[in-house]
C-alpha atoms as a PDB file:
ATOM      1  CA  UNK A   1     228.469 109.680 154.102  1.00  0.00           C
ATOM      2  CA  UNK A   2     229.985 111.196 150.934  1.00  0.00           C
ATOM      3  CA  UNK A   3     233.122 110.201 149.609  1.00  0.00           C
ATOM      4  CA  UNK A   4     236.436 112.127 149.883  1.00  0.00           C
ATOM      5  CA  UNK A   5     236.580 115.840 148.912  1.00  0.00           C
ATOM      6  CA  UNK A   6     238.228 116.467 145.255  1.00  0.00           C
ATOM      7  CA  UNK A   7     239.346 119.778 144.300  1.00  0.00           C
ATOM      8  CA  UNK A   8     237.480 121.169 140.851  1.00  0.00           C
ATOM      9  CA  UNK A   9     239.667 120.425 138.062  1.00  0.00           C
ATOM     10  CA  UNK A  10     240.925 123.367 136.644  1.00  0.00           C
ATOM     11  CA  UNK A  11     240.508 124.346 132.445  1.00  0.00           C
ATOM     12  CA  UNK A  12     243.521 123.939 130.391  1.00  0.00           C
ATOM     13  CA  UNK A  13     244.899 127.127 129.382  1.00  0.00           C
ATOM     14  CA  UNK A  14     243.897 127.898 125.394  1.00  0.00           C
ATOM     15  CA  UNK A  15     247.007 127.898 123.635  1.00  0.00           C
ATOM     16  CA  UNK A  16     245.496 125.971 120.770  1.00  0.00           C
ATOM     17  CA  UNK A  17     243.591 129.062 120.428  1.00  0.00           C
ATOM     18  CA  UNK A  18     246.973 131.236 120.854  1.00  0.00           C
ATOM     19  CA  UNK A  19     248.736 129.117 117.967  1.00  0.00           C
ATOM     20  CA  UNK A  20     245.775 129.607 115.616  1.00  0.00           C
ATOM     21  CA  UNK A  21     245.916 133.094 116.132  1.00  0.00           C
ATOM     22  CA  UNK A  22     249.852 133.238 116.220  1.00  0.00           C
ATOM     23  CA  UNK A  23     249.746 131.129 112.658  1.00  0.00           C
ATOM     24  CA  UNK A  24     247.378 133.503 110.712  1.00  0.00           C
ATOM     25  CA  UNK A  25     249.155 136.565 112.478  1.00  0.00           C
ATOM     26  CA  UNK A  26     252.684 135.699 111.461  1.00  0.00           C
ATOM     27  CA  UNK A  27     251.534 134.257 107.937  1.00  0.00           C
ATOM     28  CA  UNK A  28     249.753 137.429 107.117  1.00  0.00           C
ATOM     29  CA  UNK A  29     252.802 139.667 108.787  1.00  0.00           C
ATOM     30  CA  UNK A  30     255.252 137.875 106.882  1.00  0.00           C
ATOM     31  CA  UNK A  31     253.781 137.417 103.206  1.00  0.00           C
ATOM     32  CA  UNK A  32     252.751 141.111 103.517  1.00  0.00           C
ATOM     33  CA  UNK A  33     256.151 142.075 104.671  1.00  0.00           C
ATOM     34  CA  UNK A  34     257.666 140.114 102.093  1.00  0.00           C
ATOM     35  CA  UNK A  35     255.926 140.769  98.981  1.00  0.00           C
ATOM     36  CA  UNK A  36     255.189 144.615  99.895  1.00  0.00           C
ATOM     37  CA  UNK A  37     259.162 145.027 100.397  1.00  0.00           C
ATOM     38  CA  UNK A  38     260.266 143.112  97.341  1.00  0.00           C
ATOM     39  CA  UNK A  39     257.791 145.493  95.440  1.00  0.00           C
ATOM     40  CA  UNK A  40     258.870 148.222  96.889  1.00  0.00           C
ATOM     41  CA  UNK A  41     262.456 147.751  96.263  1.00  0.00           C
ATOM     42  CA  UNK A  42     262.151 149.209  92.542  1.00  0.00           C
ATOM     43  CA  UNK A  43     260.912 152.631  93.811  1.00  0.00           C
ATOM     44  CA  UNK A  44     263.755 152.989  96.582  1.00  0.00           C
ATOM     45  CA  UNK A  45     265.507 156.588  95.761  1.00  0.00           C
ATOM     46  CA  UNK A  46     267.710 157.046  99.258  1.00  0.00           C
ATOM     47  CA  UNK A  47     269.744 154.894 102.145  1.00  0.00           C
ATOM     48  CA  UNK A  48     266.652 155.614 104.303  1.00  0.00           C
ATOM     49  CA  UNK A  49     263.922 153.588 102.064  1.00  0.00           C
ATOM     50  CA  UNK A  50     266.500 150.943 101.611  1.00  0.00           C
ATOM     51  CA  UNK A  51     267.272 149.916 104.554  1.00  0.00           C
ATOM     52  CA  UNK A  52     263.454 150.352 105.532  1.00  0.00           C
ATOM     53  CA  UNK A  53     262.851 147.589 102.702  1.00  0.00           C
ATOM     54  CA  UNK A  54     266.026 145.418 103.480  1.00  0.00           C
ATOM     55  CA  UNK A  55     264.158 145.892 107.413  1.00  0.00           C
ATOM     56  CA  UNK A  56     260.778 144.917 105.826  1.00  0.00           C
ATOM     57  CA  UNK A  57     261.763 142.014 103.850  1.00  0.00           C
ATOM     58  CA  UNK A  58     263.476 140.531 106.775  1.00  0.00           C
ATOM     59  CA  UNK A  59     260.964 140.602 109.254  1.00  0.00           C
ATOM     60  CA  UNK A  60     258.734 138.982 106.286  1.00  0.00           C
ATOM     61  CA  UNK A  61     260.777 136.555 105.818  1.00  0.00           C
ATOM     62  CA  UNK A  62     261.263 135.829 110.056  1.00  0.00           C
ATOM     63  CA  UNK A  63     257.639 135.830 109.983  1.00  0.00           C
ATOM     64  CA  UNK A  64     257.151 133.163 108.022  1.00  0.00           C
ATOM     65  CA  UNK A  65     260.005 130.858 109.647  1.00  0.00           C
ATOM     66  CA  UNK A  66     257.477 131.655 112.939  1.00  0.00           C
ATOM     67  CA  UNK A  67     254.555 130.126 110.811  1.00  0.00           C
ATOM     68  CA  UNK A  68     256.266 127.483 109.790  1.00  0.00           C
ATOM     69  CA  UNK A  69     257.910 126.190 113.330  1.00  0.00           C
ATOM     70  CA  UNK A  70     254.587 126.840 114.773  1.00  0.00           C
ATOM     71  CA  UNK A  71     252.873 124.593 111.883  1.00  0.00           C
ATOM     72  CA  UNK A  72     255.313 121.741 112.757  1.00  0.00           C
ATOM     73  CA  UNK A  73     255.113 122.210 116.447  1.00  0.00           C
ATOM     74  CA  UNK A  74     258.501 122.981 116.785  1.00  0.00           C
ATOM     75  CA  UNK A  75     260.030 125.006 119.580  1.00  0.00           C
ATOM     76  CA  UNK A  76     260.641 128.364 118.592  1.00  0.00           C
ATOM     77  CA  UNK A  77     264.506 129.480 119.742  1.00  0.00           C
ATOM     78  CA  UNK A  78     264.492 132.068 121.971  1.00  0.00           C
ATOM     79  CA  UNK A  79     266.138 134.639 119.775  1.00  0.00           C
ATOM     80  CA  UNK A  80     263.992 134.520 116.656  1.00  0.00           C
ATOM     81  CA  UNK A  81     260.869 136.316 118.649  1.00  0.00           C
ATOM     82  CA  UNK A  82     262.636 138.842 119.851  1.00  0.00           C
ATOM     83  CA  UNK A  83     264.957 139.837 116.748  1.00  0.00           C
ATOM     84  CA  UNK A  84     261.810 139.458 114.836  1.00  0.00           C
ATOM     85  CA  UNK A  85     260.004 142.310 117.038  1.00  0.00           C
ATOM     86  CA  UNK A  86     263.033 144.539 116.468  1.00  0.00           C
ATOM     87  CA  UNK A  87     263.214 143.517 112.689  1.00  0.00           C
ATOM     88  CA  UNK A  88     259.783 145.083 112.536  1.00  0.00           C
ATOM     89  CA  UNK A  89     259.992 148.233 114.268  1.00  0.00           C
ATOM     90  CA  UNK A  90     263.047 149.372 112.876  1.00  0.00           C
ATOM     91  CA  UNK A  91     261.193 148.390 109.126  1.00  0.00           C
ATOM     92  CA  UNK A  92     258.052 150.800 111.121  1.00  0.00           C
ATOM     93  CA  UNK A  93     260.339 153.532 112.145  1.00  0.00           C
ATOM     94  CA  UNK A  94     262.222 153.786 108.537  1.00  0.00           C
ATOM     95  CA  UNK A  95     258.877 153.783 106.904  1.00  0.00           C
ATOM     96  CA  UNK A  96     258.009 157.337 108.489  1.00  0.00           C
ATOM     97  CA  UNK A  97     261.072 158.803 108.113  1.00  0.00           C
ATOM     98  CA  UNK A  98     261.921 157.011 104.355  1.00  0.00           C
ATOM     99  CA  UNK A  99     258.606 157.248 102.276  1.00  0.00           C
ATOM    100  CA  UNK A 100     256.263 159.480 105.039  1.00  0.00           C
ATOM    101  CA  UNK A 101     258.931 162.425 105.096  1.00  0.00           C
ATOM    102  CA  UNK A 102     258.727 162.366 108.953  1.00  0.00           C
ATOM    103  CA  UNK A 103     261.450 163.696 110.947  1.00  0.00           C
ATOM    104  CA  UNK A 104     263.981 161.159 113.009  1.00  0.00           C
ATOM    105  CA  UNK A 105     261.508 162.076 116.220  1.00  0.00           C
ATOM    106  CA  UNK A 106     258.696 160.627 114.757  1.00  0.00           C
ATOM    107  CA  UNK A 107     260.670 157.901 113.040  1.00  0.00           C
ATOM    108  CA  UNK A 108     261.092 156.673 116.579  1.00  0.00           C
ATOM    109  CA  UNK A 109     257.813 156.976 117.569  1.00  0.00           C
ATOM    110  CA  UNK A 110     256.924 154.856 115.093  1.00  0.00           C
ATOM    111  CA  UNK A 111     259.872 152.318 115.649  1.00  0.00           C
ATOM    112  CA  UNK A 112     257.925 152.088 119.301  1.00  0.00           C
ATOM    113  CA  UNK A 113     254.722 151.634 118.590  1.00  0.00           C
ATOM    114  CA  UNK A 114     255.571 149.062 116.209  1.00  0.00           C
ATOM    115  CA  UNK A 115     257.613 147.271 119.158  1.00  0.00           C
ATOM    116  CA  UNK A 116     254.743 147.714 121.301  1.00  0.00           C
ATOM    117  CA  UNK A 117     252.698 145.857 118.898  1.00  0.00           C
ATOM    118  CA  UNK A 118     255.079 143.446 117.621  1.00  0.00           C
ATOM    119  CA  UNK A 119     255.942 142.680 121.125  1.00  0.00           C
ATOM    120  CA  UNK A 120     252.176 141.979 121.697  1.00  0.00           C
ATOM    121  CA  UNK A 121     252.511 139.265 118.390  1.00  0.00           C
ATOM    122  CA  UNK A 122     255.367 137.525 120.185  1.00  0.00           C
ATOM    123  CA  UNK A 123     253.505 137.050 123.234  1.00  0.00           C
ATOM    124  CA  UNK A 124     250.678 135.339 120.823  1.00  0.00           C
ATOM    125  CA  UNK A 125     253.599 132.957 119.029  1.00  0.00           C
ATOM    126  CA  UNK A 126     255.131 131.960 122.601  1.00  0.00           C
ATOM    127  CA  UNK A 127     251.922 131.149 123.991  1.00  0.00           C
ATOM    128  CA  UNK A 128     251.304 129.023 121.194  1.00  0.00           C
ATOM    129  CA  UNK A 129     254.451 127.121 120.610  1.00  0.00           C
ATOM    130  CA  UNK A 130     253.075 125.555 123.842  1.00  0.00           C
ATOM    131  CA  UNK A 131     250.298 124.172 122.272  1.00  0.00           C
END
């Protein structure tokens, strides 16, 4: 006779691989958004591309405070993911309207899809602050 039944042991979920992809993610997001809005800051001519490089800057800069709680494995606070996201799509939506010429209509389309996206990013850094 065989021994007792045992159940198949199930895989660990990847989040290693989540907070390896959340790390180069957020450090490429945020020393792009950083250093493109600093350098951009010389050319701003209107209230629009301002606050479109104050936006960028900022989610740079929250980018790289990801990166470096994920580096030390520390939990991320609930708010920074989600004021990060916005951070980002209101720097996406200013971009059209500031230094694209778009009209307010597409401003906010772009705001969205950059939400979308950025949303899509946060899901990445949650999953691997578990890690």
């Amino acid at each position: 006779m065989s021994g007792p039944a045992t159940a198949p042991e199930e895989p660990a979920p990847r989040t290693g691989t989540a907070r390896v992809a959340a790390l180069v993610l957020f450090a490429v997001l945020g020393a792009n958004g950083a250093v493109s809005g600093a350098l951009d800051a010389p050319g701003v001519t209107n209230a629009v591309q301002g606050g479109q490089v104050a936006a960028q800057i900022v989610y740079g800069l929250g980018a790289l405070v990801v990166v470096a709680l994920l580096w030390r494995r520390t939990p991320l606070p609930r708010w920074l993911l989600p004021a990060w996201a916005v951070t980002a799509a209101v720097a996406g939506g200013l971009a059209a309207v500031g230094w694209g010429e778009e009209g307010w209509l597409a401003g906010a389309a772009a705001g969205a899809g950059t939400l979308a996206v950025a949303a899509a990013f946060a899901w990445v850094a949650r999953r691997g602050s578990r890690a």
